[in-house]
Protein backbone atom coordinates (compact mmCIF):
# COMPACT_ATOMS: atom_id res chain seq x y z
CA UNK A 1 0.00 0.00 0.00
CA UNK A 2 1.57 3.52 -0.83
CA UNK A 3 0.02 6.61 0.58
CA UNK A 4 -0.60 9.07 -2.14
CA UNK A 5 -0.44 12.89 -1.26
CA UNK A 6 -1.25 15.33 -3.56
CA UNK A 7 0.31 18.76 -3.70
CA UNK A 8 1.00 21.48 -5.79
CA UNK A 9 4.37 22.62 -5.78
CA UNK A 10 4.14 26.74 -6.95
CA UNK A 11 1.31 27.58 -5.09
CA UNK A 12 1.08 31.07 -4.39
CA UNK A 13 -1.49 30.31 -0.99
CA UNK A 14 0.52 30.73 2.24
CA UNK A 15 -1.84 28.59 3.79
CA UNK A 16 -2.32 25.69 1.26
CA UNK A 17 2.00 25.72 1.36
CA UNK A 18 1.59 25.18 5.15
CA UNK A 19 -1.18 22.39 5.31
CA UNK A 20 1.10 20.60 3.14
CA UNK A 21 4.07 21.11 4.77
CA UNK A 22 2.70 19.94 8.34
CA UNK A 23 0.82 16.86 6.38
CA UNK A 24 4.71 15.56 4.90
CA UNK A 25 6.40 16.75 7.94
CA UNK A 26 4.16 14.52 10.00
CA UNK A 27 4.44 11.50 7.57
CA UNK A 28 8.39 11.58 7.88
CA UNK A 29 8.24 12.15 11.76
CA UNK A 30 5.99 8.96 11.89
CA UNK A 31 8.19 7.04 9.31
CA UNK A 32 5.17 6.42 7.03
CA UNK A 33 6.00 5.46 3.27
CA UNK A 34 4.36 7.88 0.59
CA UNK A 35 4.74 9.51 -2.50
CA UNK A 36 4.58 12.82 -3.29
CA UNK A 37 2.26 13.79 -6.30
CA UNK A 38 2.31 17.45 -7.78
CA UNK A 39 -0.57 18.70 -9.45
CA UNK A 40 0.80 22.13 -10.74
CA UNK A 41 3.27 20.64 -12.59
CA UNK A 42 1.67 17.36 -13.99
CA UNK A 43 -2.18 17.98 -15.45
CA UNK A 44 -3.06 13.85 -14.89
CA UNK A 45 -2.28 14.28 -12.06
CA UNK A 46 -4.56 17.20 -10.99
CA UNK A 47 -7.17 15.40 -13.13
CA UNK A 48 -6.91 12.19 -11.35
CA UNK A 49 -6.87 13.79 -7.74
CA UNK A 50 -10.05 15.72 -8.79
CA UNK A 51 -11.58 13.28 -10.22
CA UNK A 52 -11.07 10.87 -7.20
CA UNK A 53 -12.30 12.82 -4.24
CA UNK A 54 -15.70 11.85 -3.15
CA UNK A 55 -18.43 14.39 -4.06
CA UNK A 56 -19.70 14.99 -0.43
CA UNK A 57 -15.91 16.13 -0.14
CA UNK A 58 -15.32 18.22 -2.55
CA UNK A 59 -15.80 22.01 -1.58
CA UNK A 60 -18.89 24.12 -2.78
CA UNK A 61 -17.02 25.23 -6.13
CA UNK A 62 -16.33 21.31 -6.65
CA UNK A 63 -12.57 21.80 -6.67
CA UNK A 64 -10.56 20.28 -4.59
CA UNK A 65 -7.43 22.03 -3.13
CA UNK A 66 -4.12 20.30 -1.70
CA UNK A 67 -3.72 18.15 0.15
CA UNK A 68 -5.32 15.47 -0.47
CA UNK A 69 -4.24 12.20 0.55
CA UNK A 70 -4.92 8.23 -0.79
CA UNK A 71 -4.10 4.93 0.34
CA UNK A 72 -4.09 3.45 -2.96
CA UNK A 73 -6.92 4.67 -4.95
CA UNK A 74 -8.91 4.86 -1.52
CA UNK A 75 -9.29 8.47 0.03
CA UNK A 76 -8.32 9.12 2.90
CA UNK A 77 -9.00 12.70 3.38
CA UNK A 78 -8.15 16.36 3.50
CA UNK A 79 -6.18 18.57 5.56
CA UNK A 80 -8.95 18.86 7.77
CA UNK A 81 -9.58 15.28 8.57
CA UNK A 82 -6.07 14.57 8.67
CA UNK A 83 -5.73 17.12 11.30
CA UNK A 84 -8.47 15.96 13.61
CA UNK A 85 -7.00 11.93 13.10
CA UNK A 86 -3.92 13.75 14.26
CA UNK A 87 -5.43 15.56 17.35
CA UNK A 88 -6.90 11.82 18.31
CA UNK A 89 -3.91 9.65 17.84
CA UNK A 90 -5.82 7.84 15.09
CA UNK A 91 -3.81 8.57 11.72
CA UNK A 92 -3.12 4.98 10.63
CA UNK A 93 -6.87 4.36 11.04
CA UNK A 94 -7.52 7.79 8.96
CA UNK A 95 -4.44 6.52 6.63
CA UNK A 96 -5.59 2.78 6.00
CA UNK A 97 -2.75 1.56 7.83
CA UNK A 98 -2.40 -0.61 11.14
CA UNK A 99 -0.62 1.00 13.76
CA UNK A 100 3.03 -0.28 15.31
CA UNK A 101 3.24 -2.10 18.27
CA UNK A 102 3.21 0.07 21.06
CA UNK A 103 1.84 3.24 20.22
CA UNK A 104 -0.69 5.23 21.43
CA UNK A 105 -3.15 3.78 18.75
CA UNK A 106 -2.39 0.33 18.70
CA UNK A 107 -3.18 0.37 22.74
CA UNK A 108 -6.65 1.69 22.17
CA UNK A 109 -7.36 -0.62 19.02
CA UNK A 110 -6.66 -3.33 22.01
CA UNK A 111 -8.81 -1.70 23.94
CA UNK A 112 -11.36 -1.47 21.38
CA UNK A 113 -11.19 -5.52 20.68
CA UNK A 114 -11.31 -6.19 24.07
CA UNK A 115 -14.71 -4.51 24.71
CA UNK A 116 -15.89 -5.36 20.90
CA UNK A 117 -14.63 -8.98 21.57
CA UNK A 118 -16.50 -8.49 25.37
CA UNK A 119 -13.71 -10.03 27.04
CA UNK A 120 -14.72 -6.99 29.41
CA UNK A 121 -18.77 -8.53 29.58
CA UNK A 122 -17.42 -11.56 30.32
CA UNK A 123 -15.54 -10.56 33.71
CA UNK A 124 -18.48 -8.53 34.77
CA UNK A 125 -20.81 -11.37 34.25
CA UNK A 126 -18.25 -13.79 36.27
CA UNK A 127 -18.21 -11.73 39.18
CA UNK A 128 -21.68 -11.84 39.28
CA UNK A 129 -21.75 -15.73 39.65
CA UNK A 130 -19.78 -15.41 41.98
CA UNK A 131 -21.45 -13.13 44.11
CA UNK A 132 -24.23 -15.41 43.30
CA UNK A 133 -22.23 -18.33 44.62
CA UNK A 134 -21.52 -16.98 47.77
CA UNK A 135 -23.48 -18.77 50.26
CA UNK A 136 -25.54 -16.75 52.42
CA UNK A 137 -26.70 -17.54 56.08
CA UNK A 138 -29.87 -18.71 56.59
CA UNK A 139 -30.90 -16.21 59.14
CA UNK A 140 -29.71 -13.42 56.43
CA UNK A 141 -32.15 -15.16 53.77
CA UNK A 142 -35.05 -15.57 56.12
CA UNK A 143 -34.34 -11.94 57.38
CA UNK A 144 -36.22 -10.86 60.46
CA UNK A 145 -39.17 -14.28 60.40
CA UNK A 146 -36.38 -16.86 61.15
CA UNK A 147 -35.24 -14.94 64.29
CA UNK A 148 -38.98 -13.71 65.21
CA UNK A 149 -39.77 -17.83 65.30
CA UNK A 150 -37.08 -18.16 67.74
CA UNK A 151 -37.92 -15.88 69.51
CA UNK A 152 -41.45 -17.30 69.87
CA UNK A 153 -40.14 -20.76 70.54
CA UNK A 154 -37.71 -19.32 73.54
CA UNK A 155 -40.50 -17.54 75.17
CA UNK A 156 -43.08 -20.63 74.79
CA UNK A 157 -40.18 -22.61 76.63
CA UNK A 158 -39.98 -19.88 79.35
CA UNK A 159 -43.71 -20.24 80.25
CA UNK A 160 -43.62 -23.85 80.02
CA UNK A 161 -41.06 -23.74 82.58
CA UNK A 162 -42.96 -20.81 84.38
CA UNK A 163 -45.76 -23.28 84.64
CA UNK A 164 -44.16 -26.18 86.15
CA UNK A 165 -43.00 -23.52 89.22
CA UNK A 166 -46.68 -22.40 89.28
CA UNK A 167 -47.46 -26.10 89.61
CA UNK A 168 -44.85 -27.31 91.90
CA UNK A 169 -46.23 -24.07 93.94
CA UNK A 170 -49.60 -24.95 94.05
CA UNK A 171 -49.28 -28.55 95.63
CA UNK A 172 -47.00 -27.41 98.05
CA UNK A 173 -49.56 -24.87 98.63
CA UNK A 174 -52.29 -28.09 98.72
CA UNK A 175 -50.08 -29.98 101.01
CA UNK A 176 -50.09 -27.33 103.47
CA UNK A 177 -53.55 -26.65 103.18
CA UNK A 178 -54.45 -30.80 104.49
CA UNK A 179 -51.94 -30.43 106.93
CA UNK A 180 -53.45 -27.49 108.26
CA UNK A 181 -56.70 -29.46 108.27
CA UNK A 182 -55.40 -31.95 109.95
CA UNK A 183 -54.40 -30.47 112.66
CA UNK A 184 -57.43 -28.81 112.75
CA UNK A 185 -59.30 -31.80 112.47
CA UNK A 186 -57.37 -32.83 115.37
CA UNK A 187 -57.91 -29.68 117.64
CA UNK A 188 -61.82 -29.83 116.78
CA UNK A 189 -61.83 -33.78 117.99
CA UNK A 190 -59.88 -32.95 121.23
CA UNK A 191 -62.00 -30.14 122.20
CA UNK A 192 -65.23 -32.31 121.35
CA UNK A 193 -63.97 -34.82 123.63
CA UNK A 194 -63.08 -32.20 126.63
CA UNK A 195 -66.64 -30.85 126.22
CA UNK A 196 -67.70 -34.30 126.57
CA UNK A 197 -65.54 -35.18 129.67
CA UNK A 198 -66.75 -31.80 131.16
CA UNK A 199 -70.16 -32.77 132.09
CA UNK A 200 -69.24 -35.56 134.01
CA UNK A 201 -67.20 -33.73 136.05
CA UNK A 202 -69.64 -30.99 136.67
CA UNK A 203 -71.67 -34.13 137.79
CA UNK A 204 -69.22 -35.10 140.38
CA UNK A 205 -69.17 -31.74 141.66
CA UNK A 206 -72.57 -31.00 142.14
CA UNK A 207 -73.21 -34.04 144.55
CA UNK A 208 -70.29 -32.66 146.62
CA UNK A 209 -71.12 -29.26 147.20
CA UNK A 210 -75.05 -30.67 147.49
CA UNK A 211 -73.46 -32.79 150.29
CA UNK A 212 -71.45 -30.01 152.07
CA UNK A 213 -74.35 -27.97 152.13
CA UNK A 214 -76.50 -30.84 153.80
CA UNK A 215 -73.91 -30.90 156.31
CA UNK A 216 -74.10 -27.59 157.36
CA UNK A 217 -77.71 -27.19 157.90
CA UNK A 218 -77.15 -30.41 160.27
């Protein structure tokens, strides 16, 4: 592939003599092969480069001016474009070419497979699975139900064992409660029976006091 740029050689334009200059300047400082074609001094030349730019490049009159560069027969572009592939580190893209290991461009064509190629998709989407495959606790999965149901259980356990106190209370409570019947019982059957013993004793004191009094009036 040979890069073609056209120029013209006795311009009288200050400015067209410039945009050509920087265009070859920049060729040579990049070590890029091309040839130098000039269009004042050769007529197929100008007729060829006219007659090769695209007409959506051409300017309003429909003639070109130099620059112009080709990869081939392929266009490449004007000063213009070949000034904004400059300002983006992409003039072997702009000039057909693919860039040397190591430059700025060939590090962002990797960078461009590597997301076109989605090496970078790929990554993403395995450190996703492995979020995914991260076990999780239960309790964090249940959230809030799995602790509420222990809770429950704990407190059902507390009352159960509340109960058997309130149990274990309440006979000891019973027990006392015969005993102290008992010995009630008791006390009411030892009083009956000094209540019964009384009368007879009132008996054998009546005859006595009977008989003192007898023997007093004698």
């Amino acid at each position: 592939m040979v890069i073609k740029v056209f120029l013209a050689s006795s311009s009288g334009s200050t400015a067209i003599k410039k945009k050509q200059q920087d265009v070859v300047g920049f060729l040579e400082a990049l070590k890029v092969d091309y040839t130098q074609l000039d269009i004042a001094c050769n007529e197929d030349n100008r007729m060829w480069m006219r007659q090769n730019v695209p007409e959506e490049k051409k300017p309003t009159n429909g003639i070109p001016l130099p620059p112009q560069i080709f990869n081939e027969e392929s266009y490449c572009g004007d000063y213009e474009t070949f000034f904004d592939a400059k300002e983006d580190n992409a003039v072997y893209s702009f000039l057909g070419l693919p860039p040397p290991p190591g430059s700025k461009e060939a590090q962002q064509a990797d960078m461009a497979n590597i997301v076109e190629n989605g090496t970078h998709t790929e990554e993403a989407n395995a450190e996703e699975n492995v979020d995914d495959s991260t076990e999780v606790p239960e309790e964090e999965r249940n959230g809030d139900a799995h602790g509420e149901e222990e809770q429950e259980q704990a407190a059902d356990e507390e009352e159960g064992e509340g109960g058997e106190e309130e149990e274990e209370v309440e006979e000891a409570e019973t027990a006392e409660d015969e005993a102290t019947e008992g010995e009630t019982a008791g006390d009411e059957e030892a009083h009956a029976e000094e209540e019964e013993e009384q009368p007879a004793d009132l008996l054998s004191v009546i005859p006595s006091r009977k008989k003192k009094s007898y023997e007093s009036l004698r």
